[in-house]
N, C-alpha and C. Protein backbone atom coordinates (compact mmCIF):
# COMPACT_ATOMS: atom_id res chain seq x y z
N UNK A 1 89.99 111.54 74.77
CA UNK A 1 90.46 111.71 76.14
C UNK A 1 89.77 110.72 77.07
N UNK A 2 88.54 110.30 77.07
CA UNK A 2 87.44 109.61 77.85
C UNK A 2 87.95 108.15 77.73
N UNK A 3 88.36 107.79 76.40
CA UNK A 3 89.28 106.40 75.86
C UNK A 3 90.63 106.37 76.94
N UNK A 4 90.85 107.19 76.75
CA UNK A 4 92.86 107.28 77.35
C UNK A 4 92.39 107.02 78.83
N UNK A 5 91.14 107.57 78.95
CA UNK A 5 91.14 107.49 80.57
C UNK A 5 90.82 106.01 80.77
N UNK A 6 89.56 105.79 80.56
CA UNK A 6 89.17 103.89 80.67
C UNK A 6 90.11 103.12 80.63
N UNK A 7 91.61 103.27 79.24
CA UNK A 7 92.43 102.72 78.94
C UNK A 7 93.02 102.50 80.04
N UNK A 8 93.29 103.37 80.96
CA UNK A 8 94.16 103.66 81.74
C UNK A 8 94.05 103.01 83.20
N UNK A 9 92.05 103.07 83.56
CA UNK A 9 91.46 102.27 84.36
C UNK A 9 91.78 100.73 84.17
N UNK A 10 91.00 100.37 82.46
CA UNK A 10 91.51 99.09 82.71
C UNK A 10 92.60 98.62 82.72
N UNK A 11 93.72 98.87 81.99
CA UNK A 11 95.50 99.09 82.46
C UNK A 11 95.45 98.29 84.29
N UNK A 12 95.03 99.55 84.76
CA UNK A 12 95.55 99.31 86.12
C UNK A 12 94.69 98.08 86.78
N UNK A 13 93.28 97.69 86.69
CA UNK A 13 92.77 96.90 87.03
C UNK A 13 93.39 95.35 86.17
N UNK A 14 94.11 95.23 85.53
CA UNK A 14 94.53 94.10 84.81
C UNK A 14 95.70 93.85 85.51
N UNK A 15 96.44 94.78 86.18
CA UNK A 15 97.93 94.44 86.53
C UNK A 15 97.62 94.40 88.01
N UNK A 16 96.44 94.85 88.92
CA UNK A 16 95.94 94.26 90.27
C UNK A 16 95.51 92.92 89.89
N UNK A 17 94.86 92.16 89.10
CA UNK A 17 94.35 91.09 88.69
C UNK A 17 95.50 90.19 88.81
N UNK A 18 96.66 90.41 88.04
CA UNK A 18 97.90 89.93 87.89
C UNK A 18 98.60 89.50 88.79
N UNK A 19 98.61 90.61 89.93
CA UNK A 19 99.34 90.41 91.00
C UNK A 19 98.83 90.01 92.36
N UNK A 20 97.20 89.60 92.02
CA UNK A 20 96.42 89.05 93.03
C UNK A 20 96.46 87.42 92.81
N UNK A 21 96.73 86.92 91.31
CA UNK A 21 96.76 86.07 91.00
C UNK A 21 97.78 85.68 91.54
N UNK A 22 99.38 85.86 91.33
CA UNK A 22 101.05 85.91 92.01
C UNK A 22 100.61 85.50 93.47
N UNK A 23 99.94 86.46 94.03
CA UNK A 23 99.65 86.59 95.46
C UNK A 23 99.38 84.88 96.30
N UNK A 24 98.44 84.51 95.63
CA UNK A 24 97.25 83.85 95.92
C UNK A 24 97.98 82.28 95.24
N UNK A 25 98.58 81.96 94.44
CA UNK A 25 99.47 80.97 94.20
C UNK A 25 100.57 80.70 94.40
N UNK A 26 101.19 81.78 94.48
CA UNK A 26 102.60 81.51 95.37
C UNK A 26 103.46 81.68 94.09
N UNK A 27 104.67 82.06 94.17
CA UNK A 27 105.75 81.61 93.53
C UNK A 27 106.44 80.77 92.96
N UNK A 28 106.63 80.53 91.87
CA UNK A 28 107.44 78.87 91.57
C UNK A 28 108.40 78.61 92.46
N UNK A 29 108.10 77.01 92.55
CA UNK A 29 109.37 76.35 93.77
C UNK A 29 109.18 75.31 93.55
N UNK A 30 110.11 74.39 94.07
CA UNK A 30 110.32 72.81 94.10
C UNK A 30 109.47 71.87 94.82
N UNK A 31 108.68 70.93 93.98
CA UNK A 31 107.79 70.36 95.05
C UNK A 31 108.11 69.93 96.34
N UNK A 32 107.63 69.92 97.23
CA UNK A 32 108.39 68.52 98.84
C UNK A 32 107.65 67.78 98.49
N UNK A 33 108.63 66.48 97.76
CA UNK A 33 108.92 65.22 97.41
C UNK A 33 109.35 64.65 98.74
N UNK A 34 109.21 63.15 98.85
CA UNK A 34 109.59 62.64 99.98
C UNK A 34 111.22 62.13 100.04
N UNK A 35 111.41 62.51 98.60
CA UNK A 35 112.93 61.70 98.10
C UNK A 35 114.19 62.96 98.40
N UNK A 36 113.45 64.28 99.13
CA UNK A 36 114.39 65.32 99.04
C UNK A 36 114.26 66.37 98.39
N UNK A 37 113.17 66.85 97.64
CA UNK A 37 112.92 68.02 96.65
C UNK A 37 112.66 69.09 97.58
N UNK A 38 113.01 70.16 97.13
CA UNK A 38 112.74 71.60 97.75
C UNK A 38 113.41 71.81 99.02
N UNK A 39 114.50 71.64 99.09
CA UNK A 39 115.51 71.92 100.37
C UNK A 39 116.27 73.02 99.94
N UNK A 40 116.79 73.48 98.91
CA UNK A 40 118.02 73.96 98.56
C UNK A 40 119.21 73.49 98.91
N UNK A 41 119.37 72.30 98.86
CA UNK A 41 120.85 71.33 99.31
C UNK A 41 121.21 70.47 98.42
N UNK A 42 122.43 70.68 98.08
CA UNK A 42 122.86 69.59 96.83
C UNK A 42 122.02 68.34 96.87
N UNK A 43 121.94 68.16 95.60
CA UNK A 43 120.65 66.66 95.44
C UNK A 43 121.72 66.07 94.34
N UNK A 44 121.50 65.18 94.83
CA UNK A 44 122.31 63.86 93.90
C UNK A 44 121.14 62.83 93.52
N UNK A 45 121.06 63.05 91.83
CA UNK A 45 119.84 61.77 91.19
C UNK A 45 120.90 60.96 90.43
N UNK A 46 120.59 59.61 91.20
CA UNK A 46 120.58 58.03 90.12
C UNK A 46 120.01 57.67 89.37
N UNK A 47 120.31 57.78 88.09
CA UNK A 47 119.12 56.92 87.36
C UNK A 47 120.13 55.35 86.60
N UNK A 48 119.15 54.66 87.02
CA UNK A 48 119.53 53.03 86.53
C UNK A 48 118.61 52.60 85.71
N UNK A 49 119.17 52.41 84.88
CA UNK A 49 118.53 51.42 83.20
C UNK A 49 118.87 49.57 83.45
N UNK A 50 118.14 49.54 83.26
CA UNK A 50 118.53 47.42 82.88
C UNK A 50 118.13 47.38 81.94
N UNK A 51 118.46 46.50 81.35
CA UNK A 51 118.55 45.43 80.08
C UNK A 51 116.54 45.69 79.45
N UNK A 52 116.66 46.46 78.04
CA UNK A 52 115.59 46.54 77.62
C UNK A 52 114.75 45.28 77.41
N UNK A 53 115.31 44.12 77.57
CA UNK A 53 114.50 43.18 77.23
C UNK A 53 114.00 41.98 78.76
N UNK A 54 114.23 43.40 80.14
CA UNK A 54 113.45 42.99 81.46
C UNK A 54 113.10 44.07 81.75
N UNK A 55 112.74 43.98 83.39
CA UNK A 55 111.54 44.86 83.79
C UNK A 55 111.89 44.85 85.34
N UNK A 56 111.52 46.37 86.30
CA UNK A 56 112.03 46.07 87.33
C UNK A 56 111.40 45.09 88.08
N UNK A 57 111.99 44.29 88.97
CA UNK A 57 111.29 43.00 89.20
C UNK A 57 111.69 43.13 90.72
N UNK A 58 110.64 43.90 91.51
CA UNK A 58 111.52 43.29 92.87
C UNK A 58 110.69 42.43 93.73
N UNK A 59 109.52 41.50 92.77
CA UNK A 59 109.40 40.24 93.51
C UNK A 59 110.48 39.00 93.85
N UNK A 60 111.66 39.61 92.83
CA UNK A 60 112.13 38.13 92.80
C UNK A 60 114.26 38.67 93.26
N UNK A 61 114.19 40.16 93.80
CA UNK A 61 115.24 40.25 93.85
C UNK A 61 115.30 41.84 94.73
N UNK A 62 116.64 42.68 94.62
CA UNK A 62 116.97 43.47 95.06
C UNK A 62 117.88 44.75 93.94
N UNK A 63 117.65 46.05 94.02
CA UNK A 63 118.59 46.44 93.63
C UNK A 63 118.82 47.93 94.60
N UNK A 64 120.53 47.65 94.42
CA UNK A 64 120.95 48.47 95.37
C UNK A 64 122.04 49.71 94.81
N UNK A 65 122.11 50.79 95.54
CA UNK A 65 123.20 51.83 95.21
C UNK A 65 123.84 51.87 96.66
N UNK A 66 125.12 52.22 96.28
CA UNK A 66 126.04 51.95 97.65
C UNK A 66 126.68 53.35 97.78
N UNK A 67 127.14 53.59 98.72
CA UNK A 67 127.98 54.63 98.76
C UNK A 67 129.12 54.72 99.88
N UNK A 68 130.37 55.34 99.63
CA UNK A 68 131.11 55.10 100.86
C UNK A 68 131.53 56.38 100.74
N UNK A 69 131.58 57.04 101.53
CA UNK A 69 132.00 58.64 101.49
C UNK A 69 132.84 59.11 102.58
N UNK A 70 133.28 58.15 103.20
CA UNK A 70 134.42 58.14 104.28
C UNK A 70 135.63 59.09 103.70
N UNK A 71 136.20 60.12 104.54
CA UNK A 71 137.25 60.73 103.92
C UNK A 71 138.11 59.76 103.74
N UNK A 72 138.52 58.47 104.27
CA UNK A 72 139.61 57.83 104.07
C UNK A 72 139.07 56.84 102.76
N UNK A 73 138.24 57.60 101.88
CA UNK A 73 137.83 56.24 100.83
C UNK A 73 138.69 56.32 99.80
N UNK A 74 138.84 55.22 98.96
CA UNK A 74 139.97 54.95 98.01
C UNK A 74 139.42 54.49 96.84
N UNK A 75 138.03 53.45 97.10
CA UNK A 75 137.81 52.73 95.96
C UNK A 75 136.12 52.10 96.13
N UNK A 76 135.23 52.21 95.29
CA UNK A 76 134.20 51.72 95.12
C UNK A 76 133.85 50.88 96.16
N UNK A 77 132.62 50.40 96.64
CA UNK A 77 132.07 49.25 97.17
C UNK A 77 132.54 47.99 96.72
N UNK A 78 132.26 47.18 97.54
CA UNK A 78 132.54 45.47 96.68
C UNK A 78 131.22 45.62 96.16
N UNK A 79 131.27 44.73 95.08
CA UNK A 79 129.67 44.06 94.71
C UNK A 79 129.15 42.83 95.36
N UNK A 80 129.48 42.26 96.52
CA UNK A 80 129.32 41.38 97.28
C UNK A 80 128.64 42.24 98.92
N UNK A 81 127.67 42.19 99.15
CA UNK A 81 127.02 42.28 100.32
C UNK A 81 127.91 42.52 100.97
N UNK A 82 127.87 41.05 101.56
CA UNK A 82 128.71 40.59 102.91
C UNK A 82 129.92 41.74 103.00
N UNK A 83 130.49 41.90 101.72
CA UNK A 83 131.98 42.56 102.58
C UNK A 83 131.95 43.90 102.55
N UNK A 84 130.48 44.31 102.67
CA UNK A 84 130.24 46.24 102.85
C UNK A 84 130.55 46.66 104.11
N UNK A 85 131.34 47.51 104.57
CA UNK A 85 131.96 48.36 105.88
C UNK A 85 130.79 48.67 106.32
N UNK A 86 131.38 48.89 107.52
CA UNK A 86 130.41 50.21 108.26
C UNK A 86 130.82 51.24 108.01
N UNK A 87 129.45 52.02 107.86
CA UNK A 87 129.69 53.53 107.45
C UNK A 87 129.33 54.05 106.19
N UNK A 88 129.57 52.43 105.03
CA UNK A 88 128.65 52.68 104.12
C UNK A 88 127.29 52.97 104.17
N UNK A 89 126.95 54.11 103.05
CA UNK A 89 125.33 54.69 102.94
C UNK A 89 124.73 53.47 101.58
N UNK A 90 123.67 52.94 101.48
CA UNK A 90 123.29 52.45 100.40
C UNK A 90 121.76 52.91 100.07
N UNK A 91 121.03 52.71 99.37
CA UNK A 91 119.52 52.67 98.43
C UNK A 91 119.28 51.37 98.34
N UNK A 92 118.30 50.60 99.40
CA UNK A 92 117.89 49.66 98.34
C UNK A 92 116.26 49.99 97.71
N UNK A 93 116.44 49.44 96.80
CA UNK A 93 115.09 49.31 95.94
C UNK A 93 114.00 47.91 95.88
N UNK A 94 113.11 47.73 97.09
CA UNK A 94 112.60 46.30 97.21
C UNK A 94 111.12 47.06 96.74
N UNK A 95 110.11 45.38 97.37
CA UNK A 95 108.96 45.17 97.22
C UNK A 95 107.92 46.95 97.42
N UNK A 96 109.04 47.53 98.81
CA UNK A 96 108.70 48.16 99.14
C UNK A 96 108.53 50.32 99.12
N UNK A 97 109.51 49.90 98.29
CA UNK A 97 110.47 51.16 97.27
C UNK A 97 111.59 51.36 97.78
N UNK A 98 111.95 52.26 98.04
CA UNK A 98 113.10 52.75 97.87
C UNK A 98 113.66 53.34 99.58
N UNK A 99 114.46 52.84 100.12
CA UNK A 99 114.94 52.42 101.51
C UNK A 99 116.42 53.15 101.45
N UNK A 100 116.51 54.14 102.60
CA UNK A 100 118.10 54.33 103.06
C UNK A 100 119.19 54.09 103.88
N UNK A 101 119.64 53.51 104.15
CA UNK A 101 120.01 52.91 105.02
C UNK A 101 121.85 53.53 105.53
N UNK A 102 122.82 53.11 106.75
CA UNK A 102 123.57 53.32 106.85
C UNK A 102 124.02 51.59 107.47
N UNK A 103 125.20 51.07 106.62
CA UNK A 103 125.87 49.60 107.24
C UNK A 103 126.20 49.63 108.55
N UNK A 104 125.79 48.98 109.66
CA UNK A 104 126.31 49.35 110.91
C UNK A 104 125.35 49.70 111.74
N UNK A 105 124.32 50.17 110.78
CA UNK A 105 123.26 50.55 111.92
C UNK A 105 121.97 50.60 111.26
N UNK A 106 120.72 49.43 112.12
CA UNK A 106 119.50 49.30 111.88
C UNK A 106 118.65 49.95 110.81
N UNK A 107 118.36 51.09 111.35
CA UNK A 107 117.54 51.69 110.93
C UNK A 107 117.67 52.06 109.34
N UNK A 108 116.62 52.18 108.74
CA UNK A 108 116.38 52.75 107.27
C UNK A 108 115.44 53.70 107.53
N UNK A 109 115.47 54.82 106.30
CA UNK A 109 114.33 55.20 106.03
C UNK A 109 114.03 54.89 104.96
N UNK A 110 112.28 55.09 104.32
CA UNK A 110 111.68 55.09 103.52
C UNK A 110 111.71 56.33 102.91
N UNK A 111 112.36 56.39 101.51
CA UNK A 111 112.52 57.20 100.63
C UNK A 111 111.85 57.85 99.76
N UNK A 112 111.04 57.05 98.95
CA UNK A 112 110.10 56.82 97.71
C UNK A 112 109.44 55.95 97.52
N UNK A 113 108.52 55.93 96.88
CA UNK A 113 107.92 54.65 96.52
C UNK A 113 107.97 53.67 95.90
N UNK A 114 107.68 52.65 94.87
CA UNK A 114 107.85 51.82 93.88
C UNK A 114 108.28 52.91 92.70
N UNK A 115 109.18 52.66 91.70
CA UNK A 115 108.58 53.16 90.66
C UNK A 115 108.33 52.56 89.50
N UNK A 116 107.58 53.92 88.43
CA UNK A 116 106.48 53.09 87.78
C UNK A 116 107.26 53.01 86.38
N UNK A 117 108.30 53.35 86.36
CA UNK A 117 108.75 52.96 84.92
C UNK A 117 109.22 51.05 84.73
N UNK A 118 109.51 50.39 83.33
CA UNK A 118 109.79 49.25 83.68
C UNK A 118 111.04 48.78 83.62
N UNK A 119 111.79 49.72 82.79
CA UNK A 119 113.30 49.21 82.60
C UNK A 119 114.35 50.29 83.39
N UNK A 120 114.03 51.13 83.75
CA UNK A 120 114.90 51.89 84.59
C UNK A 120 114.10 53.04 86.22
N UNK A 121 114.71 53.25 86.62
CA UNK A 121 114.31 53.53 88.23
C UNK A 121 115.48 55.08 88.45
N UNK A 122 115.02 55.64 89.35
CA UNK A 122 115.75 57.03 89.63
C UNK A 122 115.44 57.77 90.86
N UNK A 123 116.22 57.66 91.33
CA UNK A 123 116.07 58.71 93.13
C UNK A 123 117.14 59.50 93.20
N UNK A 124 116.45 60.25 93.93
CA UNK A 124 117.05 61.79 94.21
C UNK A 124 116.83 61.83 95.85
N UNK A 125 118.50 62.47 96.33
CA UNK A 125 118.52 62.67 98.09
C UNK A 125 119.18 63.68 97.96
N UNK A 126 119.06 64.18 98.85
CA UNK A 126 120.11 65.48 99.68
C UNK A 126 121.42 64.47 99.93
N UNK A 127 122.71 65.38 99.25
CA UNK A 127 123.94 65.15 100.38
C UNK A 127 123.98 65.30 101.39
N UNK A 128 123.15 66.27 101.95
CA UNK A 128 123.57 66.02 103.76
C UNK A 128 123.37 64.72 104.03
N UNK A 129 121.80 63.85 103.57
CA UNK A 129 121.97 62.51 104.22
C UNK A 129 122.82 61.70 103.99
N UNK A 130 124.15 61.75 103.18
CA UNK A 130 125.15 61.39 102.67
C UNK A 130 126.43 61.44 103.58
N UNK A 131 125.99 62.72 104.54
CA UNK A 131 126.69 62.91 105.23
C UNK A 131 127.69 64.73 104.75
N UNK A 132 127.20 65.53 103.50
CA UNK A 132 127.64 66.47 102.85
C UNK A 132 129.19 66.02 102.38
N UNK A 133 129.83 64.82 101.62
CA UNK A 133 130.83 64.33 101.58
C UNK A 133 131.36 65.29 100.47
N UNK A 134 132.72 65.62 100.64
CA UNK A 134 133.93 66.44 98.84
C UNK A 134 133.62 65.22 97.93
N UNK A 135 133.85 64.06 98.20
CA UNK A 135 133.99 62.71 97.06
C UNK A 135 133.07 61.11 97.42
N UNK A 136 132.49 61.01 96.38
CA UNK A 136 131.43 59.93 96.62
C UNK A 136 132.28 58.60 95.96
N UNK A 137 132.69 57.84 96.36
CA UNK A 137 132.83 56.45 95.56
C UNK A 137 131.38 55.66 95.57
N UNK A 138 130.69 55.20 94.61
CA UNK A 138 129.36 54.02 94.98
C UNK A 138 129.66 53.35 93.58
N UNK A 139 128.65 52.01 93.92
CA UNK A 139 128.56 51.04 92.99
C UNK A 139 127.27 50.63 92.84
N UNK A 140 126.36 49.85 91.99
CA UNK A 140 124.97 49.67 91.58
C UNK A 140 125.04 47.67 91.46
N UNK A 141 124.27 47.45 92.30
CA UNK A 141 124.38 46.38 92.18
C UNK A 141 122.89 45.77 92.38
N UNK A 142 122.37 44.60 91.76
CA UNK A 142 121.13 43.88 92.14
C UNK A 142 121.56 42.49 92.53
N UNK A 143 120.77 41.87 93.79
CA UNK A 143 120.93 40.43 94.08
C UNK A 143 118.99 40.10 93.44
N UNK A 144 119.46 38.45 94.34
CA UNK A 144 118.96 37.77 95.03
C UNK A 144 117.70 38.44 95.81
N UNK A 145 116.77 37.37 96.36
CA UNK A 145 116.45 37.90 97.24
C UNK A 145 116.60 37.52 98.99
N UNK A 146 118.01 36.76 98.49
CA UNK A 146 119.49 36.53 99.79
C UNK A 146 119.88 37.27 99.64
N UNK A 147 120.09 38.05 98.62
CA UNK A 147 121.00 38.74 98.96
C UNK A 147 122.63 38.35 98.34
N UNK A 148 122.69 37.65 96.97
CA UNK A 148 123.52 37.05 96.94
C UNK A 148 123.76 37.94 95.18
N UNK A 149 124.72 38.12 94.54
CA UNK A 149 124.59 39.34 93.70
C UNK A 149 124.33 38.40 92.19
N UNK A 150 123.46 39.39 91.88
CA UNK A 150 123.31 39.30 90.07
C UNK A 150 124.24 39.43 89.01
N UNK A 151 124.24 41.19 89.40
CA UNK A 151 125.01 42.10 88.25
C UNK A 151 125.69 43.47 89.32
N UNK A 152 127.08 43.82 88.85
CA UNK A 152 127.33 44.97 89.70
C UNK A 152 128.06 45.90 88.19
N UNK A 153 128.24 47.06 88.58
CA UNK A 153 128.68 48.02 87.47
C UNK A 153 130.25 47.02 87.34
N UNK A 154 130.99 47.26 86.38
CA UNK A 154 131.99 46.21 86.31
C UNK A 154 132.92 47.65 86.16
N UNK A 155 132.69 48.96 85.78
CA UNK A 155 133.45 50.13 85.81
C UNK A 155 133.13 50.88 86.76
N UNK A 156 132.91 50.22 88.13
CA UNK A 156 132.11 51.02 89.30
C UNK A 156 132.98 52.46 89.64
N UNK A 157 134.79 52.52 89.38
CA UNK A 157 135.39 53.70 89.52
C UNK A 157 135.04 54.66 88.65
N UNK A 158 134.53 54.55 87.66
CA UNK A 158 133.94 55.87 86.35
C UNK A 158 132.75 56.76 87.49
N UNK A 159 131.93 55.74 88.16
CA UNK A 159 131.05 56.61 88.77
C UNK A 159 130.96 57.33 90.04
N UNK A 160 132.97 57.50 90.16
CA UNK A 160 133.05 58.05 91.33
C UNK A 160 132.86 59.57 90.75
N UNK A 161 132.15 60.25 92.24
CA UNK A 161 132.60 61.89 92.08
C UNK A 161 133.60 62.59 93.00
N UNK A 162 134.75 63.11 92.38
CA UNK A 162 135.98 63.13 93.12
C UNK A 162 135.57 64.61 93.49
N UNK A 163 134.52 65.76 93.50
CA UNK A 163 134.36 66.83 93.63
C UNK A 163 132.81 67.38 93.73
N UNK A 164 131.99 67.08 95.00
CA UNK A 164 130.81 67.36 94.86
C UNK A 164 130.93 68.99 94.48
N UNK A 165 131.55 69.69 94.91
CA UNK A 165 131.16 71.49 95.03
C UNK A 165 131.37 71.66 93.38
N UNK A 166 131.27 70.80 92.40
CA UNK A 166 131.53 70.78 91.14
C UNK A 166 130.37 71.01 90.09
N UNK A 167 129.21 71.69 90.63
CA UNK A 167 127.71 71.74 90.03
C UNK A 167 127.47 72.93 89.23
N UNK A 168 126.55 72.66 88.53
CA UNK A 168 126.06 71.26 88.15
C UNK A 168 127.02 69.87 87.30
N UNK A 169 126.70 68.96 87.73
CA UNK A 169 127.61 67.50 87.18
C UNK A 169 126.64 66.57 86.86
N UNK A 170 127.26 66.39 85.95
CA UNK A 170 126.63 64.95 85.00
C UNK A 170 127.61 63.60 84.45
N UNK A 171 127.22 62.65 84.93
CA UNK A 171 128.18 61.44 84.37
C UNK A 171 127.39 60.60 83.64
N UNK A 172 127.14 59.53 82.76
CA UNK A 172 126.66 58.26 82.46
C UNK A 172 127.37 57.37 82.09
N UNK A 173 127.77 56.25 82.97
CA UNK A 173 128.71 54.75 82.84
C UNK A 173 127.78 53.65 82.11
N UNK A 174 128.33 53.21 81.27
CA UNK A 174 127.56 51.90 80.36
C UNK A 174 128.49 50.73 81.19
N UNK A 175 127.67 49.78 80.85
CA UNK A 175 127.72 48.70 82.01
C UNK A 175 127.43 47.23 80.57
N UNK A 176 128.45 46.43 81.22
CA UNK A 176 128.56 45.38 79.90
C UNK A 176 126.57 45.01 80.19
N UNK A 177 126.45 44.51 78.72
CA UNK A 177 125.05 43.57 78.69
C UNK A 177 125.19 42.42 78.80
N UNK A 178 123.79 41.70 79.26
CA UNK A 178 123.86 40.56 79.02
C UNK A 178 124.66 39.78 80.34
N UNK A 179 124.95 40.12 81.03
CA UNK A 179 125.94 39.55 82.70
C UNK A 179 125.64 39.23 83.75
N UNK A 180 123.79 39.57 83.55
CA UNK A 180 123.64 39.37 84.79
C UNK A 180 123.34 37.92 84.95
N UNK A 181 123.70 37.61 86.23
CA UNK A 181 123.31 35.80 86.64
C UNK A 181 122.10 35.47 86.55
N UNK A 182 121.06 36.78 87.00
CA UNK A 182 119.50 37.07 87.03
C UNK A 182 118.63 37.41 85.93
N UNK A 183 119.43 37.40 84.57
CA UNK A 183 118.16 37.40 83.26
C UNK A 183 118.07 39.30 83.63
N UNK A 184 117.59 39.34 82.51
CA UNK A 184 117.45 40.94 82.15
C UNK A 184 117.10 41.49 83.08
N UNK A 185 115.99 40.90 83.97
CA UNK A 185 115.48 41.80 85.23
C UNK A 185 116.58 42.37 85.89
N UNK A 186 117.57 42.04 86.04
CA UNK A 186 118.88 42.05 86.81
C UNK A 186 119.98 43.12 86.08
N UNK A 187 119.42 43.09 85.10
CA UNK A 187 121.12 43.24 84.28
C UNK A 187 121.24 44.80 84.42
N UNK A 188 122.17 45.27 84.48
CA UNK A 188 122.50 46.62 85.04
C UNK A 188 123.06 47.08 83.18
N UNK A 189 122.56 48.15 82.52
CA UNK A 189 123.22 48.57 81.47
C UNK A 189 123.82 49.97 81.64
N UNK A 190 122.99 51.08 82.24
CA UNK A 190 123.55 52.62 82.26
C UNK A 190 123.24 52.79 83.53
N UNK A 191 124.64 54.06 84.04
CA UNK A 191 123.94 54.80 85.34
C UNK A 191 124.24 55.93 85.34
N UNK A 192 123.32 56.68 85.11
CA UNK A 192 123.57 58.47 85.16
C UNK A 192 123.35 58.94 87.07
N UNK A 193 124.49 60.10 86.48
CA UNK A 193 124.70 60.75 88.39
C UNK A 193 124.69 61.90 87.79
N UNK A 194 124.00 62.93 88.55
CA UNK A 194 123.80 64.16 88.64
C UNK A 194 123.56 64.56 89.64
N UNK A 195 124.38 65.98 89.86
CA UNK A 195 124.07 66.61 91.63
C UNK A 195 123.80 68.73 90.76
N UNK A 196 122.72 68.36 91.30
CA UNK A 196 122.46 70.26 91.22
C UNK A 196 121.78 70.73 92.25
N UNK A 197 121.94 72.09 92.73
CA UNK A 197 121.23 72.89 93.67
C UNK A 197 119.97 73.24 93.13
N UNK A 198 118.69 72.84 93.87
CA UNK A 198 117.65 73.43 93.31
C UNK A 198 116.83 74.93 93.38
């Protein structure tokens, strides 16, 4: 009986222990990342691969994700700079990391940082900064550091999403090798899109 009782003491002192521990750390949740983590708002991640035999290089160039999410959109970005609308949203990826920008108007923000992998790169945003669009057309492209283009997805319509409220979604477009004007650093091979609620 003297057993059943202690048992019973330590029982209960193990499951205050338990729940002081819960208490005192918090709950699992999503880190706040600077790229958008822990909002609960659709997140859309890019991930871009180049050519295994370069490395991301943005001393000597640019790489960009575009987006046009205009209800009146029809068709991908150009892969040419110069002839991007206003209104397009893009990513670029420089010296400096990872930049958001809207065509038409100044300002960027700073997204993320460099990253540290060497053949492929990946950011994650909220759709609202997207503007919360039904359908994303974008394209992946790297220049110059004019600004003048390398390599762009050559199947840039595969990576449209004709249905964000469609989650979780997953796509990956292969992208010819070997094309870019810029040597492997440049060369665009895969681009995975995924949008989930966290």
């Amino acid at each position: 009986m003297h057993i059943v009782k202690n048992l019973k003491k330590y029982l209960f002192c193990l499951v205050v222990m338990i729940a002081a521990i819960f208490l005192i750390n918090g709950c699992a949740r999503w880190p706040e990342e600077p790229n958008g983590g822990g909002t609960g708002q659709k997140q859309l991640t890019i991930k871009v691969e180049i050519n295994e035999n370069g490395t991301i290089n943005t001393d000597d160039g640019y790489y960009y994700i575009v987006f046009d999410t205009r209800e009146d959109a029809s068709f991908p970005p150009y892969d040419d700079i110069e002839n991007w609308e206003n209104g397009y949203y893009y990513i670029r990826l420089d010296d400096f990391g990872f930049h958001l920008g809207e065509v038409g108007n100044d300002s960027e923000e700073n997204i993320w940082d460099i990253p540290s992998a060497e053949t492929d790169f990946q950011v994650t945003i909220d759709l609202a900064k997207l503007g919360d669009p039904e359908e994303i057309f974008m394209n992946v492209i790297t220049t110059d550091k004019d600004e003048e283009t390398y390599d762009y997805m050559n199947d840039a319509l595969s990576l449209t999403i004709s249905d964000t409220s469609l989650v979780p979604y997953n796509n990956i477009v292969n992208d010819f090798s070997q094309d870019s004007t810029g040597g492997a650093d440049f060369d665009i091979i895969q681009v995975t899109t995924t949008i989930i609620v966290p």
